[in-house]
N, C-alpha and C. Protein backbone atom coordinates (compact mmCIF):
# COMPACT_ATOMS: atom_id res chain seq x y z
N UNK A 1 64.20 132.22 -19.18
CA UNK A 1 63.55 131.07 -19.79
C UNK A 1 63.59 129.90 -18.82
N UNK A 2 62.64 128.80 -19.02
CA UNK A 2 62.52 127.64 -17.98
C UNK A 2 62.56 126.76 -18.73
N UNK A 3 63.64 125.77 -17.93
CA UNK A 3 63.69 124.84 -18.74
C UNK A 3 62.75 123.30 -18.61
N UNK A 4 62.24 123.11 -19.84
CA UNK A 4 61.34 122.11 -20.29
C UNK A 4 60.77 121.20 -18.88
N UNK A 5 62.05 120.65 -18.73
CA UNK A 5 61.39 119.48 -17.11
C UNK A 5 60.88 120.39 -15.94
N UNK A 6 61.18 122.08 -16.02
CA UNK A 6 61.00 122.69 -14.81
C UNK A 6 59.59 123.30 -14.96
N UNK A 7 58.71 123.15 -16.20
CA UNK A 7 57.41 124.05 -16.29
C UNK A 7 56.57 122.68 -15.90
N UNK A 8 55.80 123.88 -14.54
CA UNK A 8 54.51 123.22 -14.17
C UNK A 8 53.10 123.12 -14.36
N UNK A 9 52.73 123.75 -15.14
CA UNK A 9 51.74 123.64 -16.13
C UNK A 9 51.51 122.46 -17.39
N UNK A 10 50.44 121.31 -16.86
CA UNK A 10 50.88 120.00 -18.14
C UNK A 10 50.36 120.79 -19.48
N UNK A 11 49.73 121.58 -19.62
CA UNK A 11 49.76 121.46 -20.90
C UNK A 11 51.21 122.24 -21.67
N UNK A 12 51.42 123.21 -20.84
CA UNK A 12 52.48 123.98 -21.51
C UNK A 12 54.04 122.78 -21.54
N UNK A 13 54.07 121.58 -20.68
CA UNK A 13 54.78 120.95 -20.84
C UNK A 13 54.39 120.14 -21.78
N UNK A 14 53.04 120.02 -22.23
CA UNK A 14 52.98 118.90 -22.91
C UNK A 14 53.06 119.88 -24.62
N UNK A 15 53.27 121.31 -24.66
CA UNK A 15 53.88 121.86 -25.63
C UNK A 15 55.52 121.69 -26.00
N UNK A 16 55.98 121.63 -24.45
CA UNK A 16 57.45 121.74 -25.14
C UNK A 16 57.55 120.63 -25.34
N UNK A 17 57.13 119.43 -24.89
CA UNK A 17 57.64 117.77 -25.85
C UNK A 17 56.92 117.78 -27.03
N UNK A 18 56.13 117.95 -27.24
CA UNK A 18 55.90 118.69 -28.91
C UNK A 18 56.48 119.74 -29.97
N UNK A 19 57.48 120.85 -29.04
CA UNK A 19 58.41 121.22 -29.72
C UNK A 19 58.98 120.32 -30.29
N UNK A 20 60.09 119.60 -28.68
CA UNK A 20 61.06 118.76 -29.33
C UNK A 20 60.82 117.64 -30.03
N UNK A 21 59.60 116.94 -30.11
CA UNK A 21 59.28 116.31 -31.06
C UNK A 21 59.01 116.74 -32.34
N UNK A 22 58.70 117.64 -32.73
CA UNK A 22 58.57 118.15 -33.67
C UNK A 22 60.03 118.66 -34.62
N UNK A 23 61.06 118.98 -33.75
CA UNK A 23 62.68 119.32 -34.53
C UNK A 23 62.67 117.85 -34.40
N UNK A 24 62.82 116.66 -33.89
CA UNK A 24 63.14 115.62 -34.26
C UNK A 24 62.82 114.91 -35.30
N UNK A 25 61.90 115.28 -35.35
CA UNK A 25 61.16 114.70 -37.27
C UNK A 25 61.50 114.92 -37.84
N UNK A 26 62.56 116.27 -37.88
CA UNK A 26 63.37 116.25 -38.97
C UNK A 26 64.60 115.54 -39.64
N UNK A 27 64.97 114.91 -41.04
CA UNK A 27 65.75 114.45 -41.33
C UNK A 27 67.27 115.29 -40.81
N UNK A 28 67.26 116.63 -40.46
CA UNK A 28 68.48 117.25 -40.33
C UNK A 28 68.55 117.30 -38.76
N UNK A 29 67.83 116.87 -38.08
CA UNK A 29 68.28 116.92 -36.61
C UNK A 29 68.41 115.74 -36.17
N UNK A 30 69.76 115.54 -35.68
CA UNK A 30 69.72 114.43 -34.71
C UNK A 30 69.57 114.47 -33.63
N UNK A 31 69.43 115.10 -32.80
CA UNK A 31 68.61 115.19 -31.89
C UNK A 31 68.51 116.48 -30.80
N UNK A 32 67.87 116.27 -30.13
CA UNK A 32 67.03 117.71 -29.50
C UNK A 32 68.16 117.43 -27.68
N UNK A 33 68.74 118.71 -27.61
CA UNK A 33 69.73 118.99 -26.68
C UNK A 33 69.04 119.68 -25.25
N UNK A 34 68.21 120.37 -25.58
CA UNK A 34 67.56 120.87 -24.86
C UNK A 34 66.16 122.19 -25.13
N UNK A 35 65.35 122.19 -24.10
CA UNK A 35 63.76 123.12 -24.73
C UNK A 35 63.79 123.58 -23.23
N UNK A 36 63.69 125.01 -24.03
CA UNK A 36 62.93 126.15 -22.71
C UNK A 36 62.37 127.26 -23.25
N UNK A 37 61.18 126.78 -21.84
CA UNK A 37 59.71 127.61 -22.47
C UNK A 37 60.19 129.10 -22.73
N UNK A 38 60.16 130.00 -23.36
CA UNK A 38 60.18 131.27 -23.49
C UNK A 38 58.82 132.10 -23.42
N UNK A 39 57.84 131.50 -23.54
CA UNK A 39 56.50 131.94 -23.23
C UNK A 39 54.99 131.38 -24.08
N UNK A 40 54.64 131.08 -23.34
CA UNK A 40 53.49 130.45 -23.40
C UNK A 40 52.14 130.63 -22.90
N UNK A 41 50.70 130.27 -23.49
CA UNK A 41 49.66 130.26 -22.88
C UNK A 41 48.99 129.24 -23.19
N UNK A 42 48.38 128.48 -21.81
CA UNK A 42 48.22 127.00 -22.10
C UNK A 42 46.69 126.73 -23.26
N UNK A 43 46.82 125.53 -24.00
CA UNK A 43 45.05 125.96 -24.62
C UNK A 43 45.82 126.74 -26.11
N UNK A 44 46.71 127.73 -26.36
CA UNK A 44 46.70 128.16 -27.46
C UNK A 44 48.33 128.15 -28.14
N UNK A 45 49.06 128.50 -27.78
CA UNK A 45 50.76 128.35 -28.32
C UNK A 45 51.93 128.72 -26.75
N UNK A 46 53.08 128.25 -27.24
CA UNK A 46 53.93 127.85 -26.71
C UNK A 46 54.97 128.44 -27.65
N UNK A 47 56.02 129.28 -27.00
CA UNK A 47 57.47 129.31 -27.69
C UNK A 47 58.35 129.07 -27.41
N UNK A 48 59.16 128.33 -27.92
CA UNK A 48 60.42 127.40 -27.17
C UNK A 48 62.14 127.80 -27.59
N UNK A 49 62.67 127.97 -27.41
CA UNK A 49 64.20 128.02 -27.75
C UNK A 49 64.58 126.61 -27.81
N UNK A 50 64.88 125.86 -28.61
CA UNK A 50 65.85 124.85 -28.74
C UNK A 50 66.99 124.47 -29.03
N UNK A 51 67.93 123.89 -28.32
CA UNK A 51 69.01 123.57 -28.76
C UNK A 51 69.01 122.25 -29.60
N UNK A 52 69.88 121.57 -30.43
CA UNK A 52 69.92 120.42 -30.96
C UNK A 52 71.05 120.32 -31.75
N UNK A 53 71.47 118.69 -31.88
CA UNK A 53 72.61 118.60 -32.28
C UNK A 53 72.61 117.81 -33.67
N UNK A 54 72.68 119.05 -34.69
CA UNK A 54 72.24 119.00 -35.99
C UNK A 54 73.35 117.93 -37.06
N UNK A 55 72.27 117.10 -37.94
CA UNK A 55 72.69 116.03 -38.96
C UNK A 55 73.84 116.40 -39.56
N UNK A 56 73.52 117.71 -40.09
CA UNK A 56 73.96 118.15 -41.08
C UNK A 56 75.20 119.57 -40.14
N UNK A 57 76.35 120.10 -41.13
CA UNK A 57 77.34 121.11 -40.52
C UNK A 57 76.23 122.46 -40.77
N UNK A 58 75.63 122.61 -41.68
CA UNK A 58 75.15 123.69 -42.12
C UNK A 58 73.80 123.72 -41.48
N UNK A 59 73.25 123.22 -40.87
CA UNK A 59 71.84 123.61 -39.76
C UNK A 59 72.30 124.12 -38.55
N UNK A 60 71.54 125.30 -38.23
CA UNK A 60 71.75 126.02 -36.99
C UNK A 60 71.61 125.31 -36.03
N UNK A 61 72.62 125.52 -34.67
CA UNK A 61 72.18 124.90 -33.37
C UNK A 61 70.98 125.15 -32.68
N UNK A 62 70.89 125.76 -32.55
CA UNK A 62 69.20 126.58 -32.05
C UNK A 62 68.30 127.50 -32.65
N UNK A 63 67.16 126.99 -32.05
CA UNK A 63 66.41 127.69 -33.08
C UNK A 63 65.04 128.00 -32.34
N UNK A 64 64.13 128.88 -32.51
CA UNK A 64 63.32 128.55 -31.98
C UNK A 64 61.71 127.68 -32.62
N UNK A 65 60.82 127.51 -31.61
CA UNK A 65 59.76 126.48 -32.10
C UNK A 65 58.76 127.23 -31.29
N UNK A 66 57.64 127.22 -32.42
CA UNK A 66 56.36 127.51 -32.11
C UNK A 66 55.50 126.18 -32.02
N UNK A 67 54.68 126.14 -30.88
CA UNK A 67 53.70 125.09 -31.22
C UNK A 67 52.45 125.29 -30.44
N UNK A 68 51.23 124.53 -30.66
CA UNK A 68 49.87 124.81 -30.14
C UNK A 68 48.64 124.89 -31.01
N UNK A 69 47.71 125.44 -30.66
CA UNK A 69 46.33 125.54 -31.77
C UNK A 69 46.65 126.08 -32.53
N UNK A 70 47.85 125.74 -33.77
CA UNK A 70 48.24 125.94 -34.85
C UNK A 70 49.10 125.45 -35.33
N UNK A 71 49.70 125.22 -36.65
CA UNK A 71 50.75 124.57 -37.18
C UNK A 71 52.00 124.64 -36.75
N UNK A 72 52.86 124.21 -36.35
CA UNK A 72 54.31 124.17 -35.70
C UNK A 72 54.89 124.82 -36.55
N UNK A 73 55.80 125.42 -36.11
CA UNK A 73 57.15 126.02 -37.45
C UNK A 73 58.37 126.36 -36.33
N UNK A 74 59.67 126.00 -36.79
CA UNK A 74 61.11 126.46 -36.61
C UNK A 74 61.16 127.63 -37.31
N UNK A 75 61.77 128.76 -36.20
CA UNK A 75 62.77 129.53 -37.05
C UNK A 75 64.23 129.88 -36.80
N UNK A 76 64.61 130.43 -37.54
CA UNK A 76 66.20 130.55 -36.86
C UNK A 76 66.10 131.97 -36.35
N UNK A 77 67.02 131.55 -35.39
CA UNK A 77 67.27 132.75 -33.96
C UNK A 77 67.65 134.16 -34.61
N UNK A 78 68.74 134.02 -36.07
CA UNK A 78 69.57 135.07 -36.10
C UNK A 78 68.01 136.17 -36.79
N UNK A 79 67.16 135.92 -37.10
CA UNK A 79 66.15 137.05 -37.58
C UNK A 79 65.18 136.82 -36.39
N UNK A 80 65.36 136.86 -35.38
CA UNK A 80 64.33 136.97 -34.00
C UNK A 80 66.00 136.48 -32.65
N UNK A 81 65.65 138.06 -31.83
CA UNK A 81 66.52 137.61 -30.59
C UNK A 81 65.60 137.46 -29.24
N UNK A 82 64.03 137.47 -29.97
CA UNK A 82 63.36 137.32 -28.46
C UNK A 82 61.87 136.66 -28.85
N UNK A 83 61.57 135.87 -27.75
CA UNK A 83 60.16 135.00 -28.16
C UNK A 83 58.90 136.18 -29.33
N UNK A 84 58.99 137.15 -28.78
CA UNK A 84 58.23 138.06 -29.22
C UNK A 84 58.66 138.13 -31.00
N UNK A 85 59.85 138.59 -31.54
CA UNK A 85 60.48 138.52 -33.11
C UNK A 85 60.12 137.00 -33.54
N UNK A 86 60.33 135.92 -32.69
CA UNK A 86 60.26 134.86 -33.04
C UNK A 86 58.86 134.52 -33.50
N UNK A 87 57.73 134.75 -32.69
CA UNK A 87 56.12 135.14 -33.00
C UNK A 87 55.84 135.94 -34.32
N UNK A 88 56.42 136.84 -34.03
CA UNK A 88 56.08 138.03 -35.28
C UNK A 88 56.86 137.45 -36.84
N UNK A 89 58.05 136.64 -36.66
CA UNK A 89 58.48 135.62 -37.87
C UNK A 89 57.28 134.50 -38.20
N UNK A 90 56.74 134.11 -37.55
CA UNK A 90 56.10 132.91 -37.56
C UNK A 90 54.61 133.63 -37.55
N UNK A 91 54.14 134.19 -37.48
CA UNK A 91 53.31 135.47 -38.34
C UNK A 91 53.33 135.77 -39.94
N UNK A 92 54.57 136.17 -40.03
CA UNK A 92 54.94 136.47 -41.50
C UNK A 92 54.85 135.68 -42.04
N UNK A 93 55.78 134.38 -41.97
CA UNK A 93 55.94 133.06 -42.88
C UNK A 93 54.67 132.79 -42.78
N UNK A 94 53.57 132.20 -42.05
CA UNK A 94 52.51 131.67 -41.93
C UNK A 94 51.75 132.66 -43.12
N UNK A 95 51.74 133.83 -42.98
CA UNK A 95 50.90 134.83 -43.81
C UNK A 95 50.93 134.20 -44.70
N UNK A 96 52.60 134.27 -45.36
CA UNK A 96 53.00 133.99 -46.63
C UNK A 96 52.44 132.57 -47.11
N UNK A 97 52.22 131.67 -46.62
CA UNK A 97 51.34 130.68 -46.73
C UNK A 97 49.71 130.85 -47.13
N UNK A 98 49.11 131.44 -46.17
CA UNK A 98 47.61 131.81 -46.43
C UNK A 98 47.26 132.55 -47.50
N UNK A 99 48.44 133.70 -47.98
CA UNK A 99 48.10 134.46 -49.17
C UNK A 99 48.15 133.40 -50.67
N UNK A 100 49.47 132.78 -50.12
CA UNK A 100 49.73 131.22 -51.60
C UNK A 100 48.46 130.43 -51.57
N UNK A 101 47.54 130.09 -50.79
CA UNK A 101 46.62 129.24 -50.77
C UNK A 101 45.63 129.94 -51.26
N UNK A 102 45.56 131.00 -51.40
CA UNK A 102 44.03 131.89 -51.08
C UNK A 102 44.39 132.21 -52.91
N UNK A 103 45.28 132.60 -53.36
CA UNK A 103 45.36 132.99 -54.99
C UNK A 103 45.10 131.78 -55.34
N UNK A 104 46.18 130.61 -55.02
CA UNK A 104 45.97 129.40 -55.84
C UNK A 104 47.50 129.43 -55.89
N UNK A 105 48.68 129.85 -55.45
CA UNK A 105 49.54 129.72 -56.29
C UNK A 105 50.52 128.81 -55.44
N UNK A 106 51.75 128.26 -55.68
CA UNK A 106 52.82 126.90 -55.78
C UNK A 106 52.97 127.24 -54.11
N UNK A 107 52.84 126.77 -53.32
CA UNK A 107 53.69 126.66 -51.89
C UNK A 107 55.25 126.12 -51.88
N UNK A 108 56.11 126.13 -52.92
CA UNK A 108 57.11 126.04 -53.36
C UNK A 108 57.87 126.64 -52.23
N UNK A 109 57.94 128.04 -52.43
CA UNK A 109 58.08 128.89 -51.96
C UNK A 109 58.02 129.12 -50.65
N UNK A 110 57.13 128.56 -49.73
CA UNK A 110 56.57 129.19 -48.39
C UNK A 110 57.05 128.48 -47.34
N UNK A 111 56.85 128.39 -46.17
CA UNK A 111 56.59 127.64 -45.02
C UNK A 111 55.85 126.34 -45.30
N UNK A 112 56.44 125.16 -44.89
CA UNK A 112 55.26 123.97 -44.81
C UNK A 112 54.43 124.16 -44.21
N UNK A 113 53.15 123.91 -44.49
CA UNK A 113 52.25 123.36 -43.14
C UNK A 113 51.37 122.25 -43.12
N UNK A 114 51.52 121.35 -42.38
CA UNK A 114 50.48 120.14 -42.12
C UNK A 114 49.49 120.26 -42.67
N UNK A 115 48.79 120.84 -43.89
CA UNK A 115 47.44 120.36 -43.36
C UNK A 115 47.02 120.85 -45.13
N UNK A 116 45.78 119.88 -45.31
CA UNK A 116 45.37 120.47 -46.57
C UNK A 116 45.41 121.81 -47.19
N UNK A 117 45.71 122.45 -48.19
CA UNK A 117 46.32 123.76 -48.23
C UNK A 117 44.51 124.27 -48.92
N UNK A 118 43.74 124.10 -48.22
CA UNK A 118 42.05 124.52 -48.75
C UNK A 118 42.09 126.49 -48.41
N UNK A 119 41.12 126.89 -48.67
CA UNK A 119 40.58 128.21 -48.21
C UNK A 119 40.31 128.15 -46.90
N UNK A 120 39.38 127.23 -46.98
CA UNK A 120 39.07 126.62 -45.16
C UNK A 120 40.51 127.08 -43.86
N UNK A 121 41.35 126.00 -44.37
CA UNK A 121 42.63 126.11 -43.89
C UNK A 121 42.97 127.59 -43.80
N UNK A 122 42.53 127.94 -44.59
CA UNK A 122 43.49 129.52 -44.83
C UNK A 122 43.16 130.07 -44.08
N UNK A 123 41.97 130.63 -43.79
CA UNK A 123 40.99 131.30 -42.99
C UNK A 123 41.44 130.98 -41.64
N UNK A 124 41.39 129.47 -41.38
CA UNK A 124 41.34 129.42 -40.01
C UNK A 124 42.35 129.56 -39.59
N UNK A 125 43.94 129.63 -40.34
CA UNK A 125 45.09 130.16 -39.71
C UNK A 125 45.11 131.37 -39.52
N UNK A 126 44.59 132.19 -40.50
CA UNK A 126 44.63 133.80 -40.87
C UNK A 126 43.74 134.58 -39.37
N UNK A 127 42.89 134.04 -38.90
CA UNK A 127 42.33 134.31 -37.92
C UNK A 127 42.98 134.13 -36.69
N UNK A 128 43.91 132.98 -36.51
CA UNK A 128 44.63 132.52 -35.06
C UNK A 128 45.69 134.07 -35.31
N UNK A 129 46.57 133.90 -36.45
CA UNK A 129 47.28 134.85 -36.71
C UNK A 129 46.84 136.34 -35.86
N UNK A 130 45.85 136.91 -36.94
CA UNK A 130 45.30 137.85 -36.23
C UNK A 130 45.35 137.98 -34.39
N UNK A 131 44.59 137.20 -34.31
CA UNK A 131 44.78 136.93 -32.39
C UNK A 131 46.02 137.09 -31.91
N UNK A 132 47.21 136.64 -32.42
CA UNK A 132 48.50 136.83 -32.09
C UNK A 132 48.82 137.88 -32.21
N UNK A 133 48.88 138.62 -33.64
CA UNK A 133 49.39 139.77 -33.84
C UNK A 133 48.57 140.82 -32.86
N UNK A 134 47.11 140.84 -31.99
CA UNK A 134 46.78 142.13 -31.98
C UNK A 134 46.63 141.71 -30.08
N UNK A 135 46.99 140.72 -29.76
CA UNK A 135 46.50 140.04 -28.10
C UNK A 135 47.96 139.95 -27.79
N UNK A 136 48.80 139.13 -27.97
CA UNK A 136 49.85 138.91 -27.91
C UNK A 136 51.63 139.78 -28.17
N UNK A 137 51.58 139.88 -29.50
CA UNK A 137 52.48 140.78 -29.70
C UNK A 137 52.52 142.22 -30.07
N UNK A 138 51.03 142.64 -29.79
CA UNK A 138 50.71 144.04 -30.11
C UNK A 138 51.57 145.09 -28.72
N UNK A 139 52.01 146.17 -29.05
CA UNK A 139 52.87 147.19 -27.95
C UNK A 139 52.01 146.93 -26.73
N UNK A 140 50.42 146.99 -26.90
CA UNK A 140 49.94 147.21 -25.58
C UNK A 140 49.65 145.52 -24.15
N UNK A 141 49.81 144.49 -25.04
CA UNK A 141 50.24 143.69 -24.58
C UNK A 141 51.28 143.20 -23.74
N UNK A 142 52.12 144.28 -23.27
CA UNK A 142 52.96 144.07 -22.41
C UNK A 142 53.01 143.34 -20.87
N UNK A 143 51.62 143.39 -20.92
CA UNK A 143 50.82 142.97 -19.24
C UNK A 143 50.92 141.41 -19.40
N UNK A 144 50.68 140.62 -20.78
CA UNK A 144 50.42 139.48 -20.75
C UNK A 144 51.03 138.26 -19.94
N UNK A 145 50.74 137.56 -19.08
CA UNK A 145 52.28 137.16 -18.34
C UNK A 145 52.35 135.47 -19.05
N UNK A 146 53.01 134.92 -19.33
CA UNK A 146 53.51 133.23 -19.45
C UNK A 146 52.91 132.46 -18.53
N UNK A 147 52.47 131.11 -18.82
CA UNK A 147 51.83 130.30 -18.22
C UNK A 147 53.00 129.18 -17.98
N UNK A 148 53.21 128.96 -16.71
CA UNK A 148 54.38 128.02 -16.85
C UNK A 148 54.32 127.06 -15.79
């Protein structure tokens, strides 16, 4: 992994200060310790490992962060040990979002996401998704290399 000040690519840097801006917005982080890229392609997402030194005893130290032409989301490390699980989490949860929007039913339940919870919305995540799951983290994707 590379760390944040060392990727030379601006946009993929200008992903990881959007990671860490993004754990900082949270009421439970006080602040962001450190971000390294774990893999990225500039133009569409970025995955980051972060460290941070949490508000609260009970928030994980690290975690990772998705960000790019799509809604940001944290997950925690212990159900993903590699950018790739971390993608394929942030896949799932996101799903689990688009399916709540698309019935009609409570986002109580789901992943936040920024943005009006319309059909519109739905669609157009459900589609980035797709791209991920079948370009990105599909077996034959192994060739893909990080933009850094």
């Amino acid at each position: 992994m590379i760390p944040a000040d060392r990727i030379q690519n601006r946009e993929v840097a200008e992903y990881a200060a959007e990671a860490a801006q993004f754990l900082a917005s949270h009421h439970w982080c006080r602040s962001v310790v450190s971000t390294h890229l774990a893999w990225a392609v500039a133009g569409v997402l970025g995955v980051f490992l972060c460290r941070l030194v949490p508000a609260r005893a009970e928030v994980d130290d690290t975690l990772w962060v998705v960000v790019g032409d799509l809604p940001p989301a944290y997950l925690v490390c212990d159900d993903a040990s590699d950018w790739r699980e971390a993608l394929d989490a942030y896949i799932y949860e996101m799903e689990q979002w688009v399916v709540a929007v698309r019935s009609g039913s409570s986002l109580d339940d789901v992943i936040p996401v920024k943005v009006d919870p319309t059909v519109e919305h739905a669609d157009m995540l459900d589609s980035r998704l797709a791209f991920i799951r079948t370009r990105i983290i599909a077996d034959d994707a192994e060739d893909i290399e990080s933009d850094t």
